[in-house]
Protein backbone atom coordinates (compact mmCIF):
# COMPACT_ATOMS: atom_id res chain seq x y z
CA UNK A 1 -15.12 7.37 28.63
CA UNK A 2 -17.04 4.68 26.43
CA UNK A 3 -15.30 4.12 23.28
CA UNK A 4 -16.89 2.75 19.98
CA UNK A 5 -16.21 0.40 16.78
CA UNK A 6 -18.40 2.05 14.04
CA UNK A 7 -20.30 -0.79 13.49
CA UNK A 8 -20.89 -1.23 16.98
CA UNK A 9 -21.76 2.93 17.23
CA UNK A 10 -24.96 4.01 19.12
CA UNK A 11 -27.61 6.35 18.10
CA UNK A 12 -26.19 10.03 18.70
CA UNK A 13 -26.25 13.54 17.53
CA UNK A 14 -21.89 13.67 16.69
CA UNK A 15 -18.57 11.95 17.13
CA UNK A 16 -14.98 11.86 16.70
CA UNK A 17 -13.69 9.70 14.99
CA UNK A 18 -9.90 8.63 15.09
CA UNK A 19 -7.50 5.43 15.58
CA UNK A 20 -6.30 5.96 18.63
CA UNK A 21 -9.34 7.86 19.81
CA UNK A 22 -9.65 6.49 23.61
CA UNK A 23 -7.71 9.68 24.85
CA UNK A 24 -10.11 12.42 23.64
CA UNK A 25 -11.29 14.79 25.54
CA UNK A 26 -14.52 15.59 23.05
CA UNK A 27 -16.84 13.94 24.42
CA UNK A 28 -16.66 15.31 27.67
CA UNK A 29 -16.20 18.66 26.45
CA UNK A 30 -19.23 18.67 24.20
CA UNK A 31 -21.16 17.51 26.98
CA UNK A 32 -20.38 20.13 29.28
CA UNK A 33 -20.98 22.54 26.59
CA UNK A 34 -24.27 20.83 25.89
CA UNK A 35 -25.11 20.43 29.56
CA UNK A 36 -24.37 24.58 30.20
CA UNK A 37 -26.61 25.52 27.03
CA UNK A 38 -29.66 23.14 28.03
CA UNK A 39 -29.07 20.83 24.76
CA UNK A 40 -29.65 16.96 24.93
CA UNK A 41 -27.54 16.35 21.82
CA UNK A 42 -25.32 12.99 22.34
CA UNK A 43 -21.66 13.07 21.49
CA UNK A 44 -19.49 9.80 21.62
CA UNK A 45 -15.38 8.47 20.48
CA UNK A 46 -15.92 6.13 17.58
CA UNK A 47 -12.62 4.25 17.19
CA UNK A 48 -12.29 3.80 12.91
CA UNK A 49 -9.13 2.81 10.77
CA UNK A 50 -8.07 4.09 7.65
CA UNK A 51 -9.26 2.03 5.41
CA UNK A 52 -12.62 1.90 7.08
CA UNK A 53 -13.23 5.76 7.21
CA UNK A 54 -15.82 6.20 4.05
CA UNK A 55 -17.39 3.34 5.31
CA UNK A 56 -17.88 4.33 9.01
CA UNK A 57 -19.05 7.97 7.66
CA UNK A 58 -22.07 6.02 5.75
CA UNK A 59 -22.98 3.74 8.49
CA UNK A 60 -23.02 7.17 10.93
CA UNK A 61 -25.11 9.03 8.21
CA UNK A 62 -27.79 6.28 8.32
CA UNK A 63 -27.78 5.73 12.07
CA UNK A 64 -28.79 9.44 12.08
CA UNK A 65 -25.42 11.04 13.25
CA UNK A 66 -25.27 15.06 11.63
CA UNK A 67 -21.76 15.36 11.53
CA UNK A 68 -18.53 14.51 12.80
CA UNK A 69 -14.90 15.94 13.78
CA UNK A 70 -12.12 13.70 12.92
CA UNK A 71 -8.40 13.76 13.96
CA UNK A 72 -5.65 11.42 12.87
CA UNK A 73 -5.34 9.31 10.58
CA UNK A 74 -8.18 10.55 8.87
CA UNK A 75 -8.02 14.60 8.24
CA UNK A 76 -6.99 14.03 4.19
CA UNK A 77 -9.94 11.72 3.83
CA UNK A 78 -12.32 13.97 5.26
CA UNK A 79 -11.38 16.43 2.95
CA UNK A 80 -11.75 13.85 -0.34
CA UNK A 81 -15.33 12.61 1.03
CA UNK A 82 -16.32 16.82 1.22
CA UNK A 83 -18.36 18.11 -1.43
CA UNK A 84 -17.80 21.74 -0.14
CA UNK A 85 -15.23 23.02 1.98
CA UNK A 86 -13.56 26.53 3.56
CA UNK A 87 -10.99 27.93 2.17
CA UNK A 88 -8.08 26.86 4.62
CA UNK A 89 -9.43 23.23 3.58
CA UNK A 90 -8.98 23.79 0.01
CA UNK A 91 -5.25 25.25 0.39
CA UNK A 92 -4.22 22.08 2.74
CA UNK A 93 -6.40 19.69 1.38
CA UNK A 94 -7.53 18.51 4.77
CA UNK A 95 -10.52 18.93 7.10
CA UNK A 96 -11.42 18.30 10.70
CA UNK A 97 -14.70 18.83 11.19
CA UNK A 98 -17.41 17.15 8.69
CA UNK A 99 -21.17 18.18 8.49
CA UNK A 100 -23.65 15.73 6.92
CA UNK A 101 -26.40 17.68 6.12
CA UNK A 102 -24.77 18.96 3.05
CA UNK A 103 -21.60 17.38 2.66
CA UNK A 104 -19.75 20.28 4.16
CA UNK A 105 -15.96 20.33 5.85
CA UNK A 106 -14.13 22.85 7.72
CA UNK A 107 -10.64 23.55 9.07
CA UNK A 108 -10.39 24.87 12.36
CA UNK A 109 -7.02 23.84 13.32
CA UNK A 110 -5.27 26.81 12.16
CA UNK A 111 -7.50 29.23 14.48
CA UNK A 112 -6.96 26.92 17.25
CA UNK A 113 -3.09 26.18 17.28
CA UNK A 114 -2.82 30.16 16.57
CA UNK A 115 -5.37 31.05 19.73
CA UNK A 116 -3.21 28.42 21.96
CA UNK A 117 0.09 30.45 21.43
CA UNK A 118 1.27 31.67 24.76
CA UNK A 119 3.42 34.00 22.22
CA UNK A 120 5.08 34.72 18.50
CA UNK A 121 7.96 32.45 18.14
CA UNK A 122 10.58 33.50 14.93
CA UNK A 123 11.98 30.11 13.79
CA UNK A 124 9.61 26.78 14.49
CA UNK A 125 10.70 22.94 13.87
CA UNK A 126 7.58 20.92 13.03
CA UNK A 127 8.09 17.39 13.14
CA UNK A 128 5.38 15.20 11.12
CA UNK A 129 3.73 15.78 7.31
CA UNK A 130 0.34 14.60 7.81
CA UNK A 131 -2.69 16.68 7.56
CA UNK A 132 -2.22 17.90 10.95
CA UNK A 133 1.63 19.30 10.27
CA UNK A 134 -0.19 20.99 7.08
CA UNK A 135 -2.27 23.24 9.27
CA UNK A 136 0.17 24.26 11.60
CA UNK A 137 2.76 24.97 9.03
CA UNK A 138 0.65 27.39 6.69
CA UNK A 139 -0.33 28.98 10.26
CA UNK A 140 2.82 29.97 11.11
CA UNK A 141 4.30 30.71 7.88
CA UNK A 142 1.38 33.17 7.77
CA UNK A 143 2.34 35.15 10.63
CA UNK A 144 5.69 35.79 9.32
CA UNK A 145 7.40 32.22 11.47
CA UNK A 146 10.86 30.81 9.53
CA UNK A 147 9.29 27.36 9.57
CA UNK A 148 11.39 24.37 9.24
CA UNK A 149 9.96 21.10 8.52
CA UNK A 150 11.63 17.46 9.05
CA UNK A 151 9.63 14.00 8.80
CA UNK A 152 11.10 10.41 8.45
CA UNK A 153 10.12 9.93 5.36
CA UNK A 154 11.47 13.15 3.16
CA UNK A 155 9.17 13.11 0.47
CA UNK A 156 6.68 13.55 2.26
CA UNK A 157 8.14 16.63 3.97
CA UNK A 158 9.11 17.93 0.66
CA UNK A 159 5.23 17.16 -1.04
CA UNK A 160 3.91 19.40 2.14
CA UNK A 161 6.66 22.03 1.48
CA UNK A 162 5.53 22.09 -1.84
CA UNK A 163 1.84 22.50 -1.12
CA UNK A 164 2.36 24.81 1.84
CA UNK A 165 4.90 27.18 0.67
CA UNK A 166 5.37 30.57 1.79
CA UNK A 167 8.72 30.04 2.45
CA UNK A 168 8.74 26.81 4.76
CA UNK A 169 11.60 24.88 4.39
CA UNK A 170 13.00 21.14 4.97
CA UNK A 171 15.78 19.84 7.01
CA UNK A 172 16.99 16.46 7.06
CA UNK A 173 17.79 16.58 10.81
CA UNK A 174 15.60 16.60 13.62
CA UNK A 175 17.96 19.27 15.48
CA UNK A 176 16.18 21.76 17.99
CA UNK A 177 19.02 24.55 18.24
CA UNK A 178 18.21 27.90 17.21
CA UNK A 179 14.36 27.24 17.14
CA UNK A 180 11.80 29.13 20.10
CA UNK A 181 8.74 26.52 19.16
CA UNK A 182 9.10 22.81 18.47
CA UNK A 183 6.18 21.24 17.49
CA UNK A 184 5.32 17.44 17.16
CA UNK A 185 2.68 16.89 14.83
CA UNK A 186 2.97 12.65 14.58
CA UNK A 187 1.42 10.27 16.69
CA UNK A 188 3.67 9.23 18.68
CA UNK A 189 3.39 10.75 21.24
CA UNK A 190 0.25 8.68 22.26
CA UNK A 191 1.89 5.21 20.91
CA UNK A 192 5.01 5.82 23.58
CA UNK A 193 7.83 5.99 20.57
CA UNK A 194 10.14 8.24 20.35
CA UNK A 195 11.60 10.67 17.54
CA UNK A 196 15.29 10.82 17.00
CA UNK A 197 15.45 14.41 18.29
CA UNK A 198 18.68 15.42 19.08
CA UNK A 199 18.11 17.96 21.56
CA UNK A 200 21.93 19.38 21.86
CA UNK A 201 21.52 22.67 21.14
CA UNK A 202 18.02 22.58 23.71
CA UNK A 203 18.12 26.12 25.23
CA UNK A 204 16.16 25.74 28.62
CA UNK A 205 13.77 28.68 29.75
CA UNK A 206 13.55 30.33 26.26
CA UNK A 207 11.83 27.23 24.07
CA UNK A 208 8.20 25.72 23.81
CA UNK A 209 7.30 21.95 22.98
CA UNK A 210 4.06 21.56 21.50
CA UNK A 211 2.52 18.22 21.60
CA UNK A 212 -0.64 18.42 19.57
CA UNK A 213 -1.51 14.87 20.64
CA UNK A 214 -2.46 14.22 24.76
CA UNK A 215 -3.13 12.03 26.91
CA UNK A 216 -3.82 11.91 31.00
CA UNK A 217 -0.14 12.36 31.09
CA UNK A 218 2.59 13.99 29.77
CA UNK A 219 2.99 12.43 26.45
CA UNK A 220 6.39 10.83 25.40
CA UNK A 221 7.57 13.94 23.56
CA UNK A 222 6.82 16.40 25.76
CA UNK A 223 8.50 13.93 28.79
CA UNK A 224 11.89 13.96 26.24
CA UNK A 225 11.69 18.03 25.94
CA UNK A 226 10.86 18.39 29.75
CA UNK A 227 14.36 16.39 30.60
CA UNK A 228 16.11 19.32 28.66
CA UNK A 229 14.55 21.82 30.38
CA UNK A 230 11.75 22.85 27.52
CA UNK A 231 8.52 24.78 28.56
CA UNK A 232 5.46 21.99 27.41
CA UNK A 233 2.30 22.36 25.71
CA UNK A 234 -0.36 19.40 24.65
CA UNK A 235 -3.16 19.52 22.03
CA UNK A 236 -6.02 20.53 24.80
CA UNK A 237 -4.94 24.18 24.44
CA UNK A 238 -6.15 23.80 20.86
CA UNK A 239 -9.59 22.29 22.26
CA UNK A 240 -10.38 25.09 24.15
């Protein structure tokens, strides 16, 4: 799969845009989707850094591109550059899918991690705070999940506690005993880093990892949780 600077992006119909980006599996799916429905619409992977994003989006717009999905880093900026967004944007304060026509964003990771679940899990450890750990934690807090949030930096897990709520709490250790769903929300699964998980209390047969990153592999984190016996899940489940 081709991937893209912005300033170096082609004429097309959409994108994703993302940093990394060269693992997505968009592209292909929107072109099978495309293909089946007799569409010629062009989608490409448009590699674009943080502090590039509004940028990139206004070079897009004028090439002709009508809208966009984003994934990390960029899910909180999509939301500021909105002028209109759906509810589960305005409660987490982060989209994922942009439209240019009128300036419209969207959420649809909730629906998607939900629809992925091979189950209902009572206690869940999600590991990040970005945008991404927003929507997963306000999904399963929803559905009546004991959610339990850690990140690296603790103010940042306690600012997404604090947006979140409904009862979602913070721990200051990574431990995975006593939950039935861990789920990494950070990137690094697709950098090759490691969390410090301590997987002790790891109860094989009877708990899920869920990577929402992938790549053509099994991703760092899901490699650590598949050593101790975990069940694994990446983010393509969401795609579907």
């Amino acid at each position: 799969m081709s991937v893209f600077g912005w300033r170096e992006a082609p004429r097309a119909d959409f994108a994703v845009l993302g940093h990394p980006i060269k693992h997505s599996l968009s592209p292909k799916m929107h072109h099978a989707a495309y293909d089946a429905l007799g569409l010629g619409e062009k989608y490409v992977a448009i590699e674009v850094i943080a502090e590039e994003f509004e940028q990139a989006i206004d070079h897009l717009i004028q090439l002709g591109y009508r809208g966009v999905n984003v994934t990390i880093p960029h899910k909180t900026a999509a939301f500021e550059w909105a002028d209109s967004t759906c509810e589960t944007s305005q409660k987490l304060q982060v989209c994922n899918t942009l439209r240019f026509s009128d300036q419209s964003g969207v959420n649809t990771d909730v629906p998607g991690f939900l629809k992925s679940l091979p189950g209902h899990s009572q206690r869940a450890l999600v590991l990040g705070a970005g945008g991404s750990a927003r929507a997963i934690v306000y999904a399963l807090s929803r559905q009546g999940t004991e959610v339990s949030v850690w990140n690296r930096t603790g103010s940042r897990a306690a600012e997404l506690v604090d947006q979140v709520g409904l009862g979602s709490r913070i721990v200051s250790d990574p431990a995975v005993g006593g939950f039935g769903l861990i789920v990494n929300t950070t990137s690094t699964g697709l950098t090759g880093d490691s969390l410090p998980i301590d997987w002790t209390g790891a109860e094989p047969g009877s708990q899920l990892a869920y990577d929402l990153t992938y790549s053509s592999g099994p991703t760092s984190f899901l490699s650590e949780a598949a050593s101790h016996g975990l069940t694994g899940m990446d983010g393509r489940m969401m795609l579907m």
